[in-house]
PDB file of N, CA and C in Angstrom:
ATOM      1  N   UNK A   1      23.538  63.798 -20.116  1.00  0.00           N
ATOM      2  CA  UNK A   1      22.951  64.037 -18.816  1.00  0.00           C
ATOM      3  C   UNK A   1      21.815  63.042 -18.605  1.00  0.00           C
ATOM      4  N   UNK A   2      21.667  62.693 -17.494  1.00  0.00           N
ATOM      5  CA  UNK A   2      21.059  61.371 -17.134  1.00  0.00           C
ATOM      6  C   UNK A   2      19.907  61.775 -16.480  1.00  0.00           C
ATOM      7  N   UNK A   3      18.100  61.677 -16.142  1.00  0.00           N
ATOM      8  CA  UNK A   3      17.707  61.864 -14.877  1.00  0.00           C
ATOM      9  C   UNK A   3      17.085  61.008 -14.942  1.00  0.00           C
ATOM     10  N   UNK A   4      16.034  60.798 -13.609  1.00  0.00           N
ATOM     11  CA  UNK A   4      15.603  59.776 -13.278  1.00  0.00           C
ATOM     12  C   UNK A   4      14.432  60.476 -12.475  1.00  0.00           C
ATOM     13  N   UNK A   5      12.968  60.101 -13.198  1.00  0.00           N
ATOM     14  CA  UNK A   5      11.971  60.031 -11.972  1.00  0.00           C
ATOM     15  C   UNK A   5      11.517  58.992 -11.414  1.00  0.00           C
ATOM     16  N   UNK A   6      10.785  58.874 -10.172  1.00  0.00           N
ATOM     17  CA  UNK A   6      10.840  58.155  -9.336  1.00  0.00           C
ATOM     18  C   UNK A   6       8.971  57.992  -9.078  1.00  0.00           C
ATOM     19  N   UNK A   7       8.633  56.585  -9.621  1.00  0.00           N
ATOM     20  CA  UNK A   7       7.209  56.791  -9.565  1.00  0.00           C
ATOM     21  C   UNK A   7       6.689  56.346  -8.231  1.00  0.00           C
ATOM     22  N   UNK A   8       5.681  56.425  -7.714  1.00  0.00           N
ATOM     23  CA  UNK A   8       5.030  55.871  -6.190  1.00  0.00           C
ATOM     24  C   UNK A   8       3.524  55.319  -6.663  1.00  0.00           C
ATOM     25  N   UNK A   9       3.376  54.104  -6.407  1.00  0.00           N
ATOM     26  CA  UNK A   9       2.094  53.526  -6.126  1.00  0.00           C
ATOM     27  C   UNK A   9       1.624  53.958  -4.923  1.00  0.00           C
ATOM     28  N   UNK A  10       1.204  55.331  -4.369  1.00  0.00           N
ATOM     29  CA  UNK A  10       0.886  54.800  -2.547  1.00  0.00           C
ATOM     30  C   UNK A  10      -0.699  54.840  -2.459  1.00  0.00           C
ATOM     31  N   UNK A  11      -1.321  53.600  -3.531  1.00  0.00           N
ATOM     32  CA  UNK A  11      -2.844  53.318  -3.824  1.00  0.00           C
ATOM     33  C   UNK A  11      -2.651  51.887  -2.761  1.00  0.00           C
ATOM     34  N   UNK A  12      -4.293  50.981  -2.864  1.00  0.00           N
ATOM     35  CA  UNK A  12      -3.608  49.690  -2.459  1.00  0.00           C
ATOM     36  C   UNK A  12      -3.581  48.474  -3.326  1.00  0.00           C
ATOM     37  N   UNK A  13      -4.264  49.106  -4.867  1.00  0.00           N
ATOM     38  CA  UNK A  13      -4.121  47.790  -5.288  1.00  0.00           C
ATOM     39  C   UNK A  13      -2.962  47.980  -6.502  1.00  0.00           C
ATOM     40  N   UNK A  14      -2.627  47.240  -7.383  1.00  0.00           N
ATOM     41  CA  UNK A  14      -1.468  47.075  -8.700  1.00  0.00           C
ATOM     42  C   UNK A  14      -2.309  48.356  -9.401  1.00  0.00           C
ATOM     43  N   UNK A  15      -0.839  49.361  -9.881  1.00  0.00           N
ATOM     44  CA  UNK A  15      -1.426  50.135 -10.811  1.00  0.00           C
ATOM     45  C   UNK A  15      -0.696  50.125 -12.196  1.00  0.00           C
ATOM     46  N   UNK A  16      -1.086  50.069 -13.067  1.00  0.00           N
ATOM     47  CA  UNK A  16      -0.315  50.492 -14.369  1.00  0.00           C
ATOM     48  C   UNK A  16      -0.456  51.727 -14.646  1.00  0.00           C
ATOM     49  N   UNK A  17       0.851  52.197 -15.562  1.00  0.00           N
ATOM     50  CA  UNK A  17       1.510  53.446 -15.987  1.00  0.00           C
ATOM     51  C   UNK A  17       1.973  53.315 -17.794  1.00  0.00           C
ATOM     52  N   UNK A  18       1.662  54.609 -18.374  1.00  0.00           N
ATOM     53  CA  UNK A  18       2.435  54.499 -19.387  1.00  0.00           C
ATOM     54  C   UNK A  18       2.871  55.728 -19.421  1.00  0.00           C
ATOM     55  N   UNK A  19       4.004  56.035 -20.349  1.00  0.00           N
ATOM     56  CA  UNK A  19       4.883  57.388 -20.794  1.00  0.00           C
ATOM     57  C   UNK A  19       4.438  57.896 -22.136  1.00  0.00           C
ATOM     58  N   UNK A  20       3.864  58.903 -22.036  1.00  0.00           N
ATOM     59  CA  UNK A  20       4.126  59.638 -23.593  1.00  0.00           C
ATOM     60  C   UNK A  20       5.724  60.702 -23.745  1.00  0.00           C
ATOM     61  N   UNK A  21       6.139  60.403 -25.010  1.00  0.00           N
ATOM     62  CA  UNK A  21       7.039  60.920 -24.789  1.00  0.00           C
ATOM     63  C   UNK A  21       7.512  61.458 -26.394  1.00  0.00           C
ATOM     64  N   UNK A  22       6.703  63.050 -26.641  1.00  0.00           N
ATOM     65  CA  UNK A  22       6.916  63.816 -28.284  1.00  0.00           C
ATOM     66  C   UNK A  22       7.823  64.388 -28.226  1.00  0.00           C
ATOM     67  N   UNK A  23       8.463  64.035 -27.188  1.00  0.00           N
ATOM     68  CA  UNK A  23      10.348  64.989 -27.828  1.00  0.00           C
ATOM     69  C   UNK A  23      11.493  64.546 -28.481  1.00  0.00           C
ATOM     70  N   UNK A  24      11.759  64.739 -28.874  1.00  0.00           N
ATOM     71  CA  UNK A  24      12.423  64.007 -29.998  1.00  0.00           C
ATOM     72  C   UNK A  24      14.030  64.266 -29.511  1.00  0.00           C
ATOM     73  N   UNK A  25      14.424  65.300 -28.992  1.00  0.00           N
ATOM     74  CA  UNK A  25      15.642  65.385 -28.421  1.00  0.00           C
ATOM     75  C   UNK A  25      16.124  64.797 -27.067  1.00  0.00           C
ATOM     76  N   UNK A  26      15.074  63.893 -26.492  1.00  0.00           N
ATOM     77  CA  UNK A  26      15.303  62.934 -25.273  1.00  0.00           C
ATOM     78  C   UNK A  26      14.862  61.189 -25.420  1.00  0.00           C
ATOM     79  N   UNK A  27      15.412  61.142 -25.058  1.00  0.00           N
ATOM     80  CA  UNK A  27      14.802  59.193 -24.377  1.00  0.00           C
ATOM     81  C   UNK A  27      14.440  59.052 -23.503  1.00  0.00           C
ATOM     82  N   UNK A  28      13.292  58.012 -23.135  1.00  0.00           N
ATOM     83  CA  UNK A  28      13.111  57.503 -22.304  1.00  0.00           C
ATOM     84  C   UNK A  28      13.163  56.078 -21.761  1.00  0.00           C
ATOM     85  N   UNK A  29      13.502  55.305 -20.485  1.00  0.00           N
ATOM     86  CA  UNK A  29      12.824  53.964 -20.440  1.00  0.00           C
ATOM     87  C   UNK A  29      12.475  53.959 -18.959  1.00  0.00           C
ATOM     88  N   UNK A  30      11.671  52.902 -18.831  1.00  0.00           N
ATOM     89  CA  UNK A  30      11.098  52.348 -19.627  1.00  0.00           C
ATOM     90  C   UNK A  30       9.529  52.836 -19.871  1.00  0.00           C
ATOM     91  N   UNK A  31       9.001  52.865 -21.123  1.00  0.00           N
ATOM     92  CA  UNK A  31       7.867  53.582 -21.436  1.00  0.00           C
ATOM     93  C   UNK A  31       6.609  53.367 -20.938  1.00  0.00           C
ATOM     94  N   UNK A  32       6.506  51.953 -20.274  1.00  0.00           N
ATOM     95  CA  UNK A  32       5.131  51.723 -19.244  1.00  0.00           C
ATOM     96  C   UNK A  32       5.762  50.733 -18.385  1.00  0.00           C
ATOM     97  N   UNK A  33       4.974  50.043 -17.198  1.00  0.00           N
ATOM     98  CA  UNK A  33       5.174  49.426 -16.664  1.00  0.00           C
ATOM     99  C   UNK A  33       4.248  49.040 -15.783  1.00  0.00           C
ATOM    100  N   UNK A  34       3.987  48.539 -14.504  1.00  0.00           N
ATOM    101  CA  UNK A  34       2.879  48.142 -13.383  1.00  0.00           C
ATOM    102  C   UNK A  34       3.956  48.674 -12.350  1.00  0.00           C
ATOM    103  N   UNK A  35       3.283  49.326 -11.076  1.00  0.00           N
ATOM    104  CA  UNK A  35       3.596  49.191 -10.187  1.00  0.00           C
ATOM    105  C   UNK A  35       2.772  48.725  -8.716  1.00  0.00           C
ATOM    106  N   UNK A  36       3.544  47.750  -8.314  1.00  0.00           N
ATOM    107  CA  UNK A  36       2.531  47.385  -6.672  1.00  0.00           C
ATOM    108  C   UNK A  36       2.541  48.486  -5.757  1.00  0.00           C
ATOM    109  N   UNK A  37       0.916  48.163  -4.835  1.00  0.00           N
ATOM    110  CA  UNK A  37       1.103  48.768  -4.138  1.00  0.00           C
ATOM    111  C   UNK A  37       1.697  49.661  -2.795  1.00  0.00           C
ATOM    112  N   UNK A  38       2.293  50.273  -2.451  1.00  0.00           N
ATOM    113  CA  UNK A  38       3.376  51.383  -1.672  1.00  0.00           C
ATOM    114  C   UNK A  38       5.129  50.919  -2.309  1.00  0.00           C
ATOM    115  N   UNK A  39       4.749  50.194  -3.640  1.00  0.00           N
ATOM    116  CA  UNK A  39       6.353  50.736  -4.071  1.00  0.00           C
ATOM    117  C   UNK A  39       6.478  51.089  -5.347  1.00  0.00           C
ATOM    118  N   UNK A  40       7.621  51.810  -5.368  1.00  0.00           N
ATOM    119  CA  UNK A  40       8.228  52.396  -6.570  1.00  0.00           C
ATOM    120  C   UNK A  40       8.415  51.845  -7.945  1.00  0.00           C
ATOM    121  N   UNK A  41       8.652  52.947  -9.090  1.00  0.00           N
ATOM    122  CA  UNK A  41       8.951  52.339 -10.330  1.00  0.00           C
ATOM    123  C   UNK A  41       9.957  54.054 -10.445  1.00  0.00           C
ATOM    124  N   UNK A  42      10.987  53.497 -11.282  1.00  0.00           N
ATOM    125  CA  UNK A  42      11.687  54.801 -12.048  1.00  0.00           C
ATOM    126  C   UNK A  42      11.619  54.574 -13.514  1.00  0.00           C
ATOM    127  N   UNK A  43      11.615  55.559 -14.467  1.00  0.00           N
ATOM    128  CA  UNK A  43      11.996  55.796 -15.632  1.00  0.00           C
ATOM    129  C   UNK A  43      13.612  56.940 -15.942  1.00  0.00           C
ATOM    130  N   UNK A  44      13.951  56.942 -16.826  1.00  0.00           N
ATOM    131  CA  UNK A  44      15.378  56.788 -16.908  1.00  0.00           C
ATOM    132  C   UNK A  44      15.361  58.368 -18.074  1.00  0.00           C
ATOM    133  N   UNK A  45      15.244  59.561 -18.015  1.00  0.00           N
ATOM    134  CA  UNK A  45      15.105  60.416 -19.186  1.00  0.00           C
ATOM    135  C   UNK A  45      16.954  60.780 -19.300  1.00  0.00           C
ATOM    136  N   UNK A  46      17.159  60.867 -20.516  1.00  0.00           N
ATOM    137  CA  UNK A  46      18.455  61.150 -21.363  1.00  0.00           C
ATOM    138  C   UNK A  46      18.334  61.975 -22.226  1.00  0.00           C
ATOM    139  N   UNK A  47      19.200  63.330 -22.606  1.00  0.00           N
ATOM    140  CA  UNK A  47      19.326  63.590 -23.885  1.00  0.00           C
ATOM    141  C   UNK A  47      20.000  62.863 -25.377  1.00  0.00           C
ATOM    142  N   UNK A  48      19.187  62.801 -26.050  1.00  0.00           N
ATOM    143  CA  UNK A  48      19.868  62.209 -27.003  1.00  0.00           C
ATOM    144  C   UNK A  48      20.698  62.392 -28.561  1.00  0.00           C
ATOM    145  N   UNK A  49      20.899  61.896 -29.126  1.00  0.00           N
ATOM    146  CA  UNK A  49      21.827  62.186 -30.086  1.00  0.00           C
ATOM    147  C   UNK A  49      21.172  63.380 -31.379  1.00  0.00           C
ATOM    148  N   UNK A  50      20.225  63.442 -31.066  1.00  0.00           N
ATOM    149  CA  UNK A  50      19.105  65.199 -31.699  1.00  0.00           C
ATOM    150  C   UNK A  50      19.404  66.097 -30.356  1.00  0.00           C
ATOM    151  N   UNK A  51      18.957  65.599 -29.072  1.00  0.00           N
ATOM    152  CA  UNK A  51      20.073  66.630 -28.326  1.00  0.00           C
ATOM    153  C   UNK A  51      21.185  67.511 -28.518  1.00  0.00           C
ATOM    154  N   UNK A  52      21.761  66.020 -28.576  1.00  0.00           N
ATOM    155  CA  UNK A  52      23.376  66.684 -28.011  1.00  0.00           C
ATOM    156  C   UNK A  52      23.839  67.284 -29.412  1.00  0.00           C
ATOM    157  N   UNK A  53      22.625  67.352 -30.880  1.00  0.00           N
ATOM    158  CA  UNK A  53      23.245  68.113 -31.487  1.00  0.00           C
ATOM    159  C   UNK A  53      22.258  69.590 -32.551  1.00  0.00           C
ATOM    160  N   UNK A  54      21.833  70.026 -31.393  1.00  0.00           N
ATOM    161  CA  UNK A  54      20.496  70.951 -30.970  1.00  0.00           C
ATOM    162  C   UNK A  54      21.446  72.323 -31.458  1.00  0.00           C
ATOM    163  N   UNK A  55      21.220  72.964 -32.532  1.00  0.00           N
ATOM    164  CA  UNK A  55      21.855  74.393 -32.267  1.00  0.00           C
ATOM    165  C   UNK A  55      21.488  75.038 -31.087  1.00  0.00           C
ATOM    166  N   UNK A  56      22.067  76.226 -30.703  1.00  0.00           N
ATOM    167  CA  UNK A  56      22.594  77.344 -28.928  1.00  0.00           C
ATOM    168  C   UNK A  56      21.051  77.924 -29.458  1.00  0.00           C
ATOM    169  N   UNK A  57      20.236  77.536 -27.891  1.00  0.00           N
ATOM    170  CA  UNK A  57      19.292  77.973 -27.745  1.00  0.00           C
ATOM    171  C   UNK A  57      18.362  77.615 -26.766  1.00  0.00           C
ATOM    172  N   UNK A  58      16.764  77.809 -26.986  1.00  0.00           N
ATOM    173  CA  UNK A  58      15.998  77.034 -25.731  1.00  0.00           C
ATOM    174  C   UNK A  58      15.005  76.038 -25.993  1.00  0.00           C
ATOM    175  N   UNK A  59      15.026  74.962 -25.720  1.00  0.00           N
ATOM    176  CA  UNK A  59      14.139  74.061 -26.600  1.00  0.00           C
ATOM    177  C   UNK A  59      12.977  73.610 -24.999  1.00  0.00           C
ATOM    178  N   UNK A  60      11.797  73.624 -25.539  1.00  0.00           N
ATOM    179  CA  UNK A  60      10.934  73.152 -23.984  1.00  0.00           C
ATOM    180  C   UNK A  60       9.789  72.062 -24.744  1.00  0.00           C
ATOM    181  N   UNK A  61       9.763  70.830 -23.588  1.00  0.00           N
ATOM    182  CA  UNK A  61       8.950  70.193 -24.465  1.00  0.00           C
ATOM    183  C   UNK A  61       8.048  69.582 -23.000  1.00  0.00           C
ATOM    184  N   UNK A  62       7.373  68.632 -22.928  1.00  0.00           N
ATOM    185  CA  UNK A  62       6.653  67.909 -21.954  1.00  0.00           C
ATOM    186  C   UNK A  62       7.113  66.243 -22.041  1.00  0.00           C
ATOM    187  N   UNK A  63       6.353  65.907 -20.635  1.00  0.00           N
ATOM    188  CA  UNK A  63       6.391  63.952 -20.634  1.00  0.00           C
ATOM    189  C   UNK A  63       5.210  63.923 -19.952  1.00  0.00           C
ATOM    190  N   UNK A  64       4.558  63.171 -20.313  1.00  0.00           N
ATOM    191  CA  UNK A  64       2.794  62.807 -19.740  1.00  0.00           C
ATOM    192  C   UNK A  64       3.038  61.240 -18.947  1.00  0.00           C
ATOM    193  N   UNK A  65       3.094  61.285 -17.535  1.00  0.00           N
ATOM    194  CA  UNK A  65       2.884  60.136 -17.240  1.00  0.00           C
ATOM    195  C   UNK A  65       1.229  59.972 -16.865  1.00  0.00           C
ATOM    196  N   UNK A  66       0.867  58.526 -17.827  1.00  0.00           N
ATOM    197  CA  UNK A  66      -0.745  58.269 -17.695  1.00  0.00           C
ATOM    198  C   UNK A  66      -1.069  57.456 -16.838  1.00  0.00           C
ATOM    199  N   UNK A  67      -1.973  57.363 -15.869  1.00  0.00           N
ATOM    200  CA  UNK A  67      -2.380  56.581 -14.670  1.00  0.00           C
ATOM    201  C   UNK A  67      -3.157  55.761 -15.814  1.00  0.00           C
ATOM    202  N   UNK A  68      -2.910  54.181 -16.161  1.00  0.00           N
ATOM    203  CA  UNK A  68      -3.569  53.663 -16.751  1.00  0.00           C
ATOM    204  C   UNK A  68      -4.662  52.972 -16.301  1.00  0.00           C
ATOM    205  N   UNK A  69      -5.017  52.608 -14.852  1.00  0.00           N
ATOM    206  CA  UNK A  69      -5.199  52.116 -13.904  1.00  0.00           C
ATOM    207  C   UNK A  69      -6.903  52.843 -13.281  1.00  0.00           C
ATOM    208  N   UNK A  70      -6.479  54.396 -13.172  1.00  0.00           N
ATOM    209  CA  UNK A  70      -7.416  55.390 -12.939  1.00  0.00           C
ATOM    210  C   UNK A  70      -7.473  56.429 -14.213  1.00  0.00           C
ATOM    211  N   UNK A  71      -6.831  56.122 -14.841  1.00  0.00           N
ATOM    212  CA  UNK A  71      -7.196  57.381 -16.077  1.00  0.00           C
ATOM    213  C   UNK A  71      -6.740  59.008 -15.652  1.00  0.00           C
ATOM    214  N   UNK A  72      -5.660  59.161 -15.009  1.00  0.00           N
ATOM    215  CA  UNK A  72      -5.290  60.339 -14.874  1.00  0.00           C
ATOM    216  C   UNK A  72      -4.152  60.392 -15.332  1.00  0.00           C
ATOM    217  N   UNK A  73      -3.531  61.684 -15.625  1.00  0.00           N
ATOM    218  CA  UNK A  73      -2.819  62.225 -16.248  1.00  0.00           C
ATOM    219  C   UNK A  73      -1.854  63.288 -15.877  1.00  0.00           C
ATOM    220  N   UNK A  74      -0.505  63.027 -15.615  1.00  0.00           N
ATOM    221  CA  UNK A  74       0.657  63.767 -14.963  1.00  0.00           C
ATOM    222  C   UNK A  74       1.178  64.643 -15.954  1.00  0.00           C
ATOM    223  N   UNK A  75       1.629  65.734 -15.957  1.00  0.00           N
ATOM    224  CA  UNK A  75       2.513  66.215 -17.313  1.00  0.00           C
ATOM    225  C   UNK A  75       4.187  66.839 -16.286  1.00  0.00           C
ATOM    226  N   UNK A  76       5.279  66.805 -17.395  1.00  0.00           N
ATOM    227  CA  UNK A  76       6.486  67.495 -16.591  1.00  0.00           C
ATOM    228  C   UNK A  76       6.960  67.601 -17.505  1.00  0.00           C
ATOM    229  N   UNK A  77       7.290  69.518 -17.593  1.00  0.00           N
ATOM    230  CA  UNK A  77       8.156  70.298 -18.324  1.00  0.00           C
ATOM    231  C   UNK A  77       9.089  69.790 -18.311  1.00  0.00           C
ATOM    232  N   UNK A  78       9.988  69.822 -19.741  1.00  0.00           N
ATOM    233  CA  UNK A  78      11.368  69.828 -19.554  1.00  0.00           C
ATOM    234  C   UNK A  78      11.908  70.894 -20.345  1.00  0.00           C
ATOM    235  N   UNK A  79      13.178  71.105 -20.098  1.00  0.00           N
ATOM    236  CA  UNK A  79      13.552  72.411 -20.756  1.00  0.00           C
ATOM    237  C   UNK A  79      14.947  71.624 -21.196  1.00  0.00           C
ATOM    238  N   UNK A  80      15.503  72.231 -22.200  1.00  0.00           N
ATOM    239  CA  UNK A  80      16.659  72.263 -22.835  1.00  0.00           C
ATOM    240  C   UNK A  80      17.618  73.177 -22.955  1.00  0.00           C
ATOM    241  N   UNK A  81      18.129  73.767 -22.071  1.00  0.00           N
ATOM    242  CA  UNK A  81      19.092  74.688 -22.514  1.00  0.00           C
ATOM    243  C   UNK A  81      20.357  74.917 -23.016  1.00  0.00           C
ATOM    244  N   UNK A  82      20.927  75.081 -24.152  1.00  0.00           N
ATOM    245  CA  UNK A  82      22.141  75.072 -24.954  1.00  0.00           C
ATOM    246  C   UNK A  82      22.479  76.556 -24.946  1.00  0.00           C
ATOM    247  N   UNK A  83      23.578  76.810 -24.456  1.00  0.00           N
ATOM    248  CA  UNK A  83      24.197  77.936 -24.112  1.00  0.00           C
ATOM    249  C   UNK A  83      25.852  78.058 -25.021  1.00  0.00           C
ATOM    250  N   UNK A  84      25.853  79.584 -25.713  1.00  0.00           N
ATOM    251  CA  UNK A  84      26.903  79.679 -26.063  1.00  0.00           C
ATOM    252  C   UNK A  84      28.183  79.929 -25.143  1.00  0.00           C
ATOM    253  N   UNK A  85      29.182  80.023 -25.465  1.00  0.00           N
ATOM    254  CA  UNK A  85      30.064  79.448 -26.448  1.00  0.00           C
ATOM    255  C   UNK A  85      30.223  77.925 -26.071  1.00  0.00           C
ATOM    256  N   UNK A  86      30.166  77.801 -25.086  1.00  0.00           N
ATOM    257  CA  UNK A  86      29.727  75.948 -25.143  1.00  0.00           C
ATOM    258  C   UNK A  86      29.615  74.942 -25.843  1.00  0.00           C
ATOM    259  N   UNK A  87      28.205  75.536 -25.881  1.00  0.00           N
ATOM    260  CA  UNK A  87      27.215  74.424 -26.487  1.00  0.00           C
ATOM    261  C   UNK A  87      27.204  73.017 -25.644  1.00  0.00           C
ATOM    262  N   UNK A  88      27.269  72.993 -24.476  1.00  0.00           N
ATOM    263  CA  UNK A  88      26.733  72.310 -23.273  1.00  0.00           C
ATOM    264  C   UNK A  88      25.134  71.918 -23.334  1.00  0.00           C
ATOM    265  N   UNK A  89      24.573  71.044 -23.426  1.00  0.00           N
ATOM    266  CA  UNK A  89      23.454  70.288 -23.016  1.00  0.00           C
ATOM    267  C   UNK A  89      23.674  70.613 -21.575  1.00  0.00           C
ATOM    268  N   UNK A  90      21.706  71.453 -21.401  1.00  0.00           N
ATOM    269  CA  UNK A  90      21.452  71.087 -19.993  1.00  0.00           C
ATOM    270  C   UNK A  90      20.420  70.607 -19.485  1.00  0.00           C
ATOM    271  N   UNK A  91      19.891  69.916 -19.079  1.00  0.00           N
ATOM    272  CA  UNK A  91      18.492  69.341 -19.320  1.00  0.00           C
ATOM    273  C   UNK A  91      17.805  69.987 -17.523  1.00  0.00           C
ATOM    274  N   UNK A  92      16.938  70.560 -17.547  1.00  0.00           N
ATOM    275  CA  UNK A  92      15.856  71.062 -16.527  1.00  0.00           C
ATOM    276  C   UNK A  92      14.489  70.407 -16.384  1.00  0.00           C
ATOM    277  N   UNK A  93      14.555  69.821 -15.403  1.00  0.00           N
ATOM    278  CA  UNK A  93      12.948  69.527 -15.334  1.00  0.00           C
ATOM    279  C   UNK A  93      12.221  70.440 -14.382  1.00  0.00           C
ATOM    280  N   UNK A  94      10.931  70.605 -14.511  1.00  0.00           N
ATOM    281  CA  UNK A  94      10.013  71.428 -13.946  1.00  0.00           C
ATOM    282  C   UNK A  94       8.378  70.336 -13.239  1.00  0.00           C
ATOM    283  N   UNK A  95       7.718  70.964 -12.291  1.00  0.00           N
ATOM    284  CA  UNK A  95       8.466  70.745 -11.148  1.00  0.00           C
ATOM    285  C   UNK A  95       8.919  69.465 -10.737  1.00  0.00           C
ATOM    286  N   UNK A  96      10.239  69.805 -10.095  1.00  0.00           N
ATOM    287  CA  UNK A  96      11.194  68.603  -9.787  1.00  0.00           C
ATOM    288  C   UNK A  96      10.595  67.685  -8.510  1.00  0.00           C
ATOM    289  N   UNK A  97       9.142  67.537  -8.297  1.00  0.00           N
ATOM    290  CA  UNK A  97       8.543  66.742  -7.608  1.00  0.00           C
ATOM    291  C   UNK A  97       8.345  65.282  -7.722  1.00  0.00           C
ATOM    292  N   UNK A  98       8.510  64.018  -7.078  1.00  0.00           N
ATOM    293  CA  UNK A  98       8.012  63.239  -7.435  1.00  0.00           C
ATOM    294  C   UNK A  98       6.796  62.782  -8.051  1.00  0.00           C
ATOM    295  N   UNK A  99       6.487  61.626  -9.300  1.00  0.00           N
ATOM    296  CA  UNK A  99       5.207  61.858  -9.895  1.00  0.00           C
ATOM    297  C   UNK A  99       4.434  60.704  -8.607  1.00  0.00           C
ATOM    298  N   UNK A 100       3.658  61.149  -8.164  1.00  0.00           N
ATOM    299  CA  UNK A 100       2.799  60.083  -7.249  1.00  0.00           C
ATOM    300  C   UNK A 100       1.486  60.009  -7.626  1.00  0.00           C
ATOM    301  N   UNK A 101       0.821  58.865  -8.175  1.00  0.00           N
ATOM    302  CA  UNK A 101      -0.182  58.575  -8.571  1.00  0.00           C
ATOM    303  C   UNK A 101      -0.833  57.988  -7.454  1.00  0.00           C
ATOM    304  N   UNK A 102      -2.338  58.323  -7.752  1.00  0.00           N
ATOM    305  CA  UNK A 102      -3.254  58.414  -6.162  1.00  0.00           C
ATOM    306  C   UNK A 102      -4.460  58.232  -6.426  1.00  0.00           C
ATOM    307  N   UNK A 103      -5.364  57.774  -5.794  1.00  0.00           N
ATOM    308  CA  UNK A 103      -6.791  57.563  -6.218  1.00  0.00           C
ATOM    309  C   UNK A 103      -7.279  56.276  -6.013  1.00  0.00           C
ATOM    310  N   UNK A 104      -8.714  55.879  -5.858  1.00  0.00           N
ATOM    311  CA  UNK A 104      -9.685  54.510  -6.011  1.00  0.00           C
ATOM    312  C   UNK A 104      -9.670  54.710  -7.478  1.00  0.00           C
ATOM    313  N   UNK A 105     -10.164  53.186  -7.685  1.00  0.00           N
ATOM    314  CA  UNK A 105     -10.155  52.887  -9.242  1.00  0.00           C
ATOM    315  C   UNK A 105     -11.236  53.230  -9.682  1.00  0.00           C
ATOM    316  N   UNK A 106     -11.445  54.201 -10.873  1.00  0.00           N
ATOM    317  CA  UNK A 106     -12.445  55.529 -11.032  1.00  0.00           C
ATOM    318  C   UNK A 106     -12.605  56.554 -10.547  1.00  0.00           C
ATOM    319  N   UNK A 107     -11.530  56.552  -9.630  1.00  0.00           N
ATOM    320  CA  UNK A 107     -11.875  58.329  -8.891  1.00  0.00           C
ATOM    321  C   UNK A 107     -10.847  58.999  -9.568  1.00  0.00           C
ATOM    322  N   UNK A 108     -10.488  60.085  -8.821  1.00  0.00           N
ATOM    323  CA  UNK A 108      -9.512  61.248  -9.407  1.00  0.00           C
ATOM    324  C   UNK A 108      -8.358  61.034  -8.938  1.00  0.00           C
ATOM    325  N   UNK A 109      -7.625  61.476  -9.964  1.00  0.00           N
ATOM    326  CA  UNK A 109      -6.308  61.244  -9.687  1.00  0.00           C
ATOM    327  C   UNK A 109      -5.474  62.860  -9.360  1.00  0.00           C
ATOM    328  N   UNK A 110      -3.994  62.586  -8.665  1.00  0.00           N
ATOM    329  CA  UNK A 110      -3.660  64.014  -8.161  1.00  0.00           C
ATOM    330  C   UNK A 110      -1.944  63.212  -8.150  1.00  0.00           C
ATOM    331  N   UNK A 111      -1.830  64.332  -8.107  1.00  0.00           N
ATOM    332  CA  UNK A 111      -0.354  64.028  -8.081  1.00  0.00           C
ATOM    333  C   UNK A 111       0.509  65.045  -6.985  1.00  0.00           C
TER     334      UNK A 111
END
């Protein structure tokens, strides 16, 4: 299972981004990047091969996207759900909002 978030610069000057990413049953790319101002960047989340071989159950972990730029800090649940007799990978994110990073350089950031 494939997803994709969708980042927004809608600041006005170049911002950089990085990904933390302690789950061990997903991937990510790409793990930082710059984005200009009023356009987009995506990162690419996958389950992966500790995923897809996860005993039937509920696994929940986080992804921290960091405003490197302003120093703020995004977090998004993810959930794992493996369901019997299956054993289907399902990957849930929480909330399914875009991450939009916002702020003057030193102020607060919001998402």
């Amino acid at each position: 299972m494939n997803m994709k978030y969708t980042l927004f610069n809608s600041g006005s000057i170049p911002l950089t981004w990085e990904l933390v990413n302690n789950t061990t049953w997903i991937s990510a790319y790409p793990m930082s990047g710059s984005i200009l101002p009023q356009l987009t960047g995506s990162v690419d989340v996958n389950i992966n091969i500790i995923g897809n071989t996860l005993p039937i159950g509920n696994y929940t972990s986080s992804l921290q996207f960091i405003n490197k730029t302003n120093q703020g800090t995004t977090t998004r649940l993810i959930t794992l759900v493996i369901n019997p007799p299956s054993g289907v990978a399902i990957l849930s994110v929480y909330p399914t909002s875009t991450v939009i990073f916002t702020g003057p350089v030193g102020g607060p950031f919001m998402n």
